[in-house]
Protein backbone atom coordinates (compact mmCIF):
# COMPACT_ATOMS: atom_id res chain seq x y z
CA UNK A 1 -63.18 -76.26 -0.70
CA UNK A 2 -62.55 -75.84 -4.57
CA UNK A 3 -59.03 -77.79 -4.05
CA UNK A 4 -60.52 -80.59 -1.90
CA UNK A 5 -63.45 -80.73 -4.42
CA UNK A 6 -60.60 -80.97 -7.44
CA UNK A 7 -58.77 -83.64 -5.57
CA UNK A 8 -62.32 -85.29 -5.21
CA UNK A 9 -62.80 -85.92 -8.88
CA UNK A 10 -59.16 -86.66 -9.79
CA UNK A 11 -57.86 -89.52 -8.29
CA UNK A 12 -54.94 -89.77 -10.14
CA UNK A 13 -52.46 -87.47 -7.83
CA UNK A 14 -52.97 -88.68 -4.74
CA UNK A 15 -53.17 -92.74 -6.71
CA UNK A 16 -49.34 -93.81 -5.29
CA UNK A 17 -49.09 -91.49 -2.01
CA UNK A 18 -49.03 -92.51 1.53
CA UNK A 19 -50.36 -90.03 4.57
CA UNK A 20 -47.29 -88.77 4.43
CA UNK A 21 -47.80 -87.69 0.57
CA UNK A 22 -51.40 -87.48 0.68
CA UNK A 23 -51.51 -85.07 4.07
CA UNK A 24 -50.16 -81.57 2.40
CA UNK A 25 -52.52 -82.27 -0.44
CA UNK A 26 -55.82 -82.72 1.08
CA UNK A 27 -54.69 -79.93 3.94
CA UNK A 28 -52.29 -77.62 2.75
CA UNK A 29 -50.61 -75.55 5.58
CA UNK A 30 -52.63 -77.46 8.37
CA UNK A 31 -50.74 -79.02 11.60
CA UNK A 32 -52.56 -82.36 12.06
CA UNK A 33 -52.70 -82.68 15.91
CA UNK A 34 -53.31 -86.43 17.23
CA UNK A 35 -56.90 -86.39 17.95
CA UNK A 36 -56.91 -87.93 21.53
CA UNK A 37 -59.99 -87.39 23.21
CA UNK A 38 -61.42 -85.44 20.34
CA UNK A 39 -62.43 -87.90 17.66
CA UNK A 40 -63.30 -91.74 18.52
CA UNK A 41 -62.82 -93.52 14.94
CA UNK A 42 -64.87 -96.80 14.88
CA UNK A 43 -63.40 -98.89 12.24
CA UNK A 44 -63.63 -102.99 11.91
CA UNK A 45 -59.88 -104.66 12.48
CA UNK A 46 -60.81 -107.07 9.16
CA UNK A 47 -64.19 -106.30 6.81
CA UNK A 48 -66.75 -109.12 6.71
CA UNK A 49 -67.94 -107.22 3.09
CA UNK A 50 -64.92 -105.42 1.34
CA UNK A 51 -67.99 -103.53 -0.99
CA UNK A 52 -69.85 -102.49 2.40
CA UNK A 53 -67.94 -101.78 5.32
CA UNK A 54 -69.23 -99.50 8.06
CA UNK A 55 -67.13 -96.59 8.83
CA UNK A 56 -67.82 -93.87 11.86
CA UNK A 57 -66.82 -91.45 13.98
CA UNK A 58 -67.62 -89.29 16.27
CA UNK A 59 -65.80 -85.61 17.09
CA UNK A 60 -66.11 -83.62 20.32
CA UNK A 61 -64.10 -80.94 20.28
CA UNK A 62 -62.30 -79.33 22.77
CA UNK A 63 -64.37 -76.19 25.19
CA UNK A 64 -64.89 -73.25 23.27
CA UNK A 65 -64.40 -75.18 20.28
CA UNK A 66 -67.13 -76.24 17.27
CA UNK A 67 -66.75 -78.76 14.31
CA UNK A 68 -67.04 -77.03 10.96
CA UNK A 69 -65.49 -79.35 9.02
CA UNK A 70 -64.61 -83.68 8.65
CA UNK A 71 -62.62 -85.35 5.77
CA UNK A 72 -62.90 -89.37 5.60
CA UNK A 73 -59.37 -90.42 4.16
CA UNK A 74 -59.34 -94.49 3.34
CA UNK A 75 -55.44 -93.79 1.62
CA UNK A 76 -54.99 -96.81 -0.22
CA UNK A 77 -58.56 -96.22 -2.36
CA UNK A 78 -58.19 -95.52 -5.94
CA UNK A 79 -60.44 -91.94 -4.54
CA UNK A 80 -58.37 -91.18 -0.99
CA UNK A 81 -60.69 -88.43 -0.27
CA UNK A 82 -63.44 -90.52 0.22
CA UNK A 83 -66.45 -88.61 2.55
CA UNK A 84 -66.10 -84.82 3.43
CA UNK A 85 -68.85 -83.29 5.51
CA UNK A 86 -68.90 -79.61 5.49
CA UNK A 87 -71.10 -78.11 8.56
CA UNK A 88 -73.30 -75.01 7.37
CA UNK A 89 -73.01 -73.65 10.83
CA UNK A 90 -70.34 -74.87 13.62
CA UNK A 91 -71.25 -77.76 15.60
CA UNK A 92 -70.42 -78.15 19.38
CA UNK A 93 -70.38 -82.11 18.49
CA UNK A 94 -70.56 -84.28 15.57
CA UNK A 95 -70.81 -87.88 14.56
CA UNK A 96 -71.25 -90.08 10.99
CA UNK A 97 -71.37 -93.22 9.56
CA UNK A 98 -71.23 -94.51 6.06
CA UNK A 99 -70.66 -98.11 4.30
CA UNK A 100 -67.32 -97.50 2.17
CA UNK A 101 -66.15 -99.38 -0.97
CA UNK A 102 -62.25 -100.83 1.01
CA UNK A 103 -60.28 -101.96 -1.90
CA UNK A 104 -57.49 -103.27 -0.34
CA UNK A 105 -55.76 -103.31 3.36
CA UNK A 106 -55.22 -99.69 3.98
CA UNK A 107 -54.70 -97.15 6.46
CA UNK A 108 -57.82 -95.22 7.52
CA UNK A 109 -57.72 -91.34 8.78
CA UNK A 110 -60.36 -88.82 9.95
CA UNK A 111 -59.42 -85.28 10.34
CA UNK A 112 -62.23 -82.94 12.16
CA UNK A 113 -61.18 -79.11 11.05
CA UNK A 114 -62.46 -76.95 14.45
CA UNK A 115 -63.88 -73.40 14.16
CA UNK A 116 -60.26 -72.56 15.80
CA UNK A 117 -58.02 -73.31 13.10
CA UNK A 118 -56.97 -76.54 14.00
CA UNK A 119 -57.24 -79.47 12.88
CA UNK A 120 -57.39 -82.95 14.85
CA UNK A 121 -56.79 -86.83 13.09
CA UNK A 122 -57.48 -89.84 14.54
CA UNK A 123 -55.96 -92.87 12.61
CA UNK A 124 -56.82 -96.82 12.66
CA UNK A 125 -56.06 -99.94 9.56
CA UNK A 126 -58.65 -101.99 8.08
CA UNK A 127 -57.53 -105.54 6.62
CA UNK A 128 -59.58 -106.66 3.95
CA UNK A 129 -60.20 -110.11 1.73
CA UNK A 130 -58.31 -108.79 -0.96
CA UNK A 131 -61.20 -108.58 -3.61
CA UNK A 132 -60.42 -105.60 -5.19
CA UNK A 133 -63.85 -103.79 -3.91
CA UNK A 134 -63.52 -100.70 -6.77
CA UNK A 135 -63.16 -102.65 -8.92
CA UNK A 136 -65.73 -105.62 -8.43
CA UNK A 137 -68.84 -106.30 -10.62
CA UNK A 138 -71.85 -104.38 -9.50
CA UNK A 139 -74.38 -106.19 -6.91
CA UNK A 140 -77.31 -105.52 -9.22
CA UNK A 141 -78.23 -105.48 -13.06
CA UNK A 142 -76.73 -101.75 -14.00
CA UNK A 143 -80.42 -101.41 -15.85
CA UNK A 144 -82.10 -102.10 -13.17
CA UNK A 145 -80.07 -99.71 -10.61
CA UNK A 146 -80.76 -97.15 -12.97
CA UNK A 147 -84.57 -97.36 -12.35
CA UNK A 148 -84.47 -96.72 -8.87
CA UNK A 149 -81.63 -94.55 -9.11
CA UNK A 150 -81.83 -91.16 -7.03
CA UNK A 151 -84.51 -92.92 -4.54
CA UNK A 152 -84.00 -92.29 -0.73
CA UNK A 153 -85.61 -93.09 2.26
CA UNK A 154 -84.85 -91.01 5.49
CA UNK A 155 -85.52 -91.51 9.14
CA UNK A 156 -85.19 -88.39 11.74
CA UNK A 157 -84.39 -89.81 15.34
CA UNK A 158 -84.72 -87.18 18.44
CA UNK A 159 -81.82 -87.08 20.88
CA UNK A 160 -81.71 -90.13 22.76
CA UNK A 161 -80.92 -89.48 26.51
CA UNK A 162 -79.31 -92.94 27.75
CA UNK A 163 -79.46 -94.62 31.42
CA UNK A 164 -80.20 -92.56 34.59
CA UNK A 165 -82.56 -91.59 37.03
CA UNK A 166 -85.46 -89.66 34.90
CA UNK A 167 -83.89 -86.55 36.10
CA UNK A 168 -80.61 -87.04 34.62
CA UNK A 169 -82.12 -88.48 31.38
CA UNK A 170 -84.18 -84.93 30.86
CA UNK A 171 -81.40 -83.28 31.24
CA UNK A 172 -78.93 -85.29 28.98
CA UNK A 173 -82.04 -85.26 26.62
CA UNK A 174 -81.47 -81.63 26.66
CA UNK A 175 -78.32 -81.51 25.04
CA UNK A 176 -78.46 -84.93 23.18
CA UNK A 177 -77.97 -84.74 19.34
CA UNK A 178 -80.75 -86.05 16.94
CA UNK A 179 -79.62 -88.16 14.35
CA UNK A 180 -80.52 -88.62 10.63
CA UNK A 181 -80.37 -91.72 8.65
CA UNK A 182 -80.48 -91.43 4.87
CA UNK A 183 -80.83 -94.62 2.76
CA UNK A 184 -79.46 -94.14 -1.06
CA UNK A 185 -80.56 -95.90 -4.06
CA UNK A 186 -77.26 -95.60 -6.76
CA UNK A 187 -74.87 -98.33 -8.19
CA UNK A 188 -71.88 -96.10 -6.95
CA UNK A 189 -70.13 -96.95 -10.16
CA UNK A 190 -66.67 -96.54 -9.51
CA UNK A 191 -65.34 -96.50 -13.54
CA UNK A 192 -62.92 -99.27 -12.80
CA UNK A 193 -66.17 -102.18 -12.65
CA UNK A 194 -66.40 -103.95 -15.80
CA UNK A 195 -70.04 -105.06 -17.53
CA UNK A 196 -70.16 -108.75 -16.94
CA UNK A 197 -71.97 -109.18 -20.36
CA UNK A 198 -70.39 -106.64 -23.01
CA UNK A 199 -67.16 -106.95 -20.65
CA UNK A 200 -66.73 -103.07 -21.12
CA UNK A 201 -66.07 -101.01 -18.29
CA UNK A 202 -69.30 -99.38 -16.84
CA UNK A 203 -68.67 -95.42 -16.54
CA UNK A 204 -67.74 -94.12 -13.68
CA UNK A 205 -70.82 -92.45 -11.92
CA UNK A 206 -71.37 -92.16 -8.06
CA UNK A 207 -73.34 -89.62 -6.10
CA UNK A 208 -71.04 -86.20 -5.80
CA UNK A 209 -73.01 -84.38 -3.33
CA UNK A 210 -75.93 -84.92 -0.49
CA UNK A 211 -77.21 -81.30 0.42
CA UNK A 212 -78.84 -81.72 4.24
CA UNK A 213 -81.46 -78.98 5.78
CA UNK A 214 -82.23 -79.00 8.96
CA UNK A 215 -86.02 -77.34 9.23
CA UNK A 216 -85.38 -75.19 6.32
CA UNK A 217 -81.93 -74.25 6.90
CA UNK A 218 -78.74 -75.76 5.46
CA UNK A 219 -77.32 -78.08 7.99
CA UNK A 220 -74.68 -80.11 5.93
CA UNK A 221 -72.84 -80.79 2.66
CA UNK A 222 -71.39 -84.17 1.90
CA UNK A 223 -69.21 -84.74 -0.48
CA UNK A 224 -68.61 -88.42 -1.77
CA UNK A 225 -66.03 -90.47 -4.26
CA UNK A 226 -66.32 -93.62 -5.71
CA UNK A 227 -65.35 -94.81 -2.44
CA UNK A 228 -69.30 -94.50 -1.16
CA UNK A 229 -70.65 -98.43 -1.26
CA UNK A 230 -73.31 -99.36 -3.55
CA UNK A 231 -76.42 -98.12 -2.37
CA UNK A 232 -75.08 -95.99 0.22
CA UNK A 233 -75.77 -95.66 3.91
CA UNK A 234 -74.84 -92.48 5.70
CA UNK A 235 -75.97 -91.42 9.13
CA UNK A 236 -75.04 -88.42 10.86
CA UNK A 237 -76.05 -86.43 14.14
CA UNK A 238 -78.37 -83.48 13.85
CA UNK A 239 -79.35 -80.25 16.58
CA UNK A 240 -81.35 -82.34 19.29
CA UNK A 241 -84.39 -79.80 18.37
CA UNK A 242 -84.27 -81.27 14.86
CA UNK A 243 -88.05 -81.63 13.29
CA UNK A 244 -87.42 -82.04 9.90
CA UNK A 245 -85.23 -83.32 7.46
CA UNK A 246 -84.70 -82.67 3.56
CA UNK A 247 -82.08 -84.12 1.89
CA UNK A 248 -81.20 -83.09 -1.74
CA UNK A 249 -79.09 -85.28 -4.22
CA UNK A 250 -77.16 -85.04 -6.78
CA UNK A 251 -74.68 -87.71 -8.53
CA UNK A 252 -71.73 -87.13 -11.11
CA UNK A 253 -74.04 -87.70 -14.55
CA UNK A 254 -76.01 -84.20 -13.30
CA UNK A 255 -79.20 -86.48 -11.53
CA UNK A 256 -80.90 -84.58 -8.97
CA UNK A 257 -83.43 -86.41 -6.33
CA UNK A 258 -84.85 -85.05 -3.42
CA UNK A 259 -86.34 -86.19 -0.26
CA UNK A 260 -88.11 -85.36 3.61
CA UNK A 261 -89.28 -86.13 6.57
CA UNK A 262 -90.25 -85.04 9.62
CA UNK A 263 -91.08 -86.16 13.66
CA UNK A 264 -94.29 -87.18 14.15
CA UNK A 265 -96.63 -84.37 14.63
CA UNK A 266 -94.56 -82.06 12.75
């Protein structure tokens, strides 16, 4: 985890590389097996917002199997490594979403890392406008980001058990994962974004890590870039038996914010 987190906050190595460069980097000694069945990457063909595009996936490993670990690669980003959710405790399923800064056309790849030792990618291509996303001004007044930066708002969902005969949906409801939205307020300063009025470039700042409990235990760690869109979205599945939620943040300048929440009744 200390090299990914290294190759995190350094762009510059993996700046000119394609999978083929950037693959032994990010997962040194790993055989990257085509994902088939095991991860469904859900990716627009062209973005409608080059500064907010919806990225997402969902990983269901093979019997016997758990998720402990899934990297978000968007290769042709200034920051490759661009999302990594670690898993506090294996997962027999797991699914995210997140709005991602695309700078340019580029190749998109999502590698799930099983509690077996291997390690699964799916692979799709996003075309974009061509605007340069990293490097475009901010959507809002950098002083006034930085009043509401570190805010959050959460919502816990409980497993949702789909179409059936009442039977079938109790017991899909069961098994059925939760799922937790969290809301970020942050400019996501990428350091390439210059001040519109001074014409400097605004330093690079963008939230580094999103610590996730799950009813008082560690559930998740996510790990962003300056890939993460303005004002982040990220949603990602939780235990069905999930009651509560607390969600600690912390950017690159050393901000910490916290939030909760919990089911009602809980």
């Amino acid at each position: 985890m200390k090299a990914l987190a290294a190759l995190l906050l350094s762009a510059a190595p993996l700046m000119a590389g394609t999978w083929d460069d950037l693959a032994p980097q990010v997962f040194p000694g790993a055989a990257l097996l085509p994902a088939g069945d095991v991860i469904a990457l859900d990716s627009p063909y062209r973005t409608q917002n080059d500064s907010r595009t919806q990225i997402a996936a969902r990983i269901t490993p093979p019997a016997g199997t758990l998720v402990e670990e899934v990297t978000l690669v968007l290769d042709e980003n200034p920051m490759p490594v661009s999302a990594v959710f670690r898993l506090a405790v294996p997962q027999p399923g797991f699914g995210f979403e997140a709005t991602m800064r695309i700078n340019g056309p580029t190749p998109v790849h999502v590698v799930a890392a099983l509690s077996d030792g291997r390690h699964f990618v799916a692979e799709a291509f996003v075309k974009t406008s061509g605007q340069g996303a990293c490097a475009a001004p901010p959507g809002t007044d950098p002083k006034e980001a930085l009043a509401t930066l570190g805010q959050m708002e959460l919502q816990l969902l409980p497993g949702l058990p789909g179409s059936g005969s009442v039977t079938e949906r109790l017991a899909k409801l069961a098994g059925a994962p939760g799922r937790l939205d969290v809301e970020v307020s942050h400019p996501s300063h990428s350091g390439m974004q210059m001040d519109q009025v001074s014409l400097l470039f605004i330093p690079m700042r963008y939230v580094e890590t999103l610590e996730i409990g799950i009813d008082g235990m560690p559930f998740a760690e996510v790990t962003g870039s300056i890939s993460l869109s303005e004002n982040p979205h990220l949603g990602l599945t939780v235990p069905p038996e999930a009651h509560r939620a607390e969600v600690t943040m912390t950017d690159t300048d050393g901000t910490v914010a916290t939030a909760q929440t919990a089911l009602p009744g809980y």
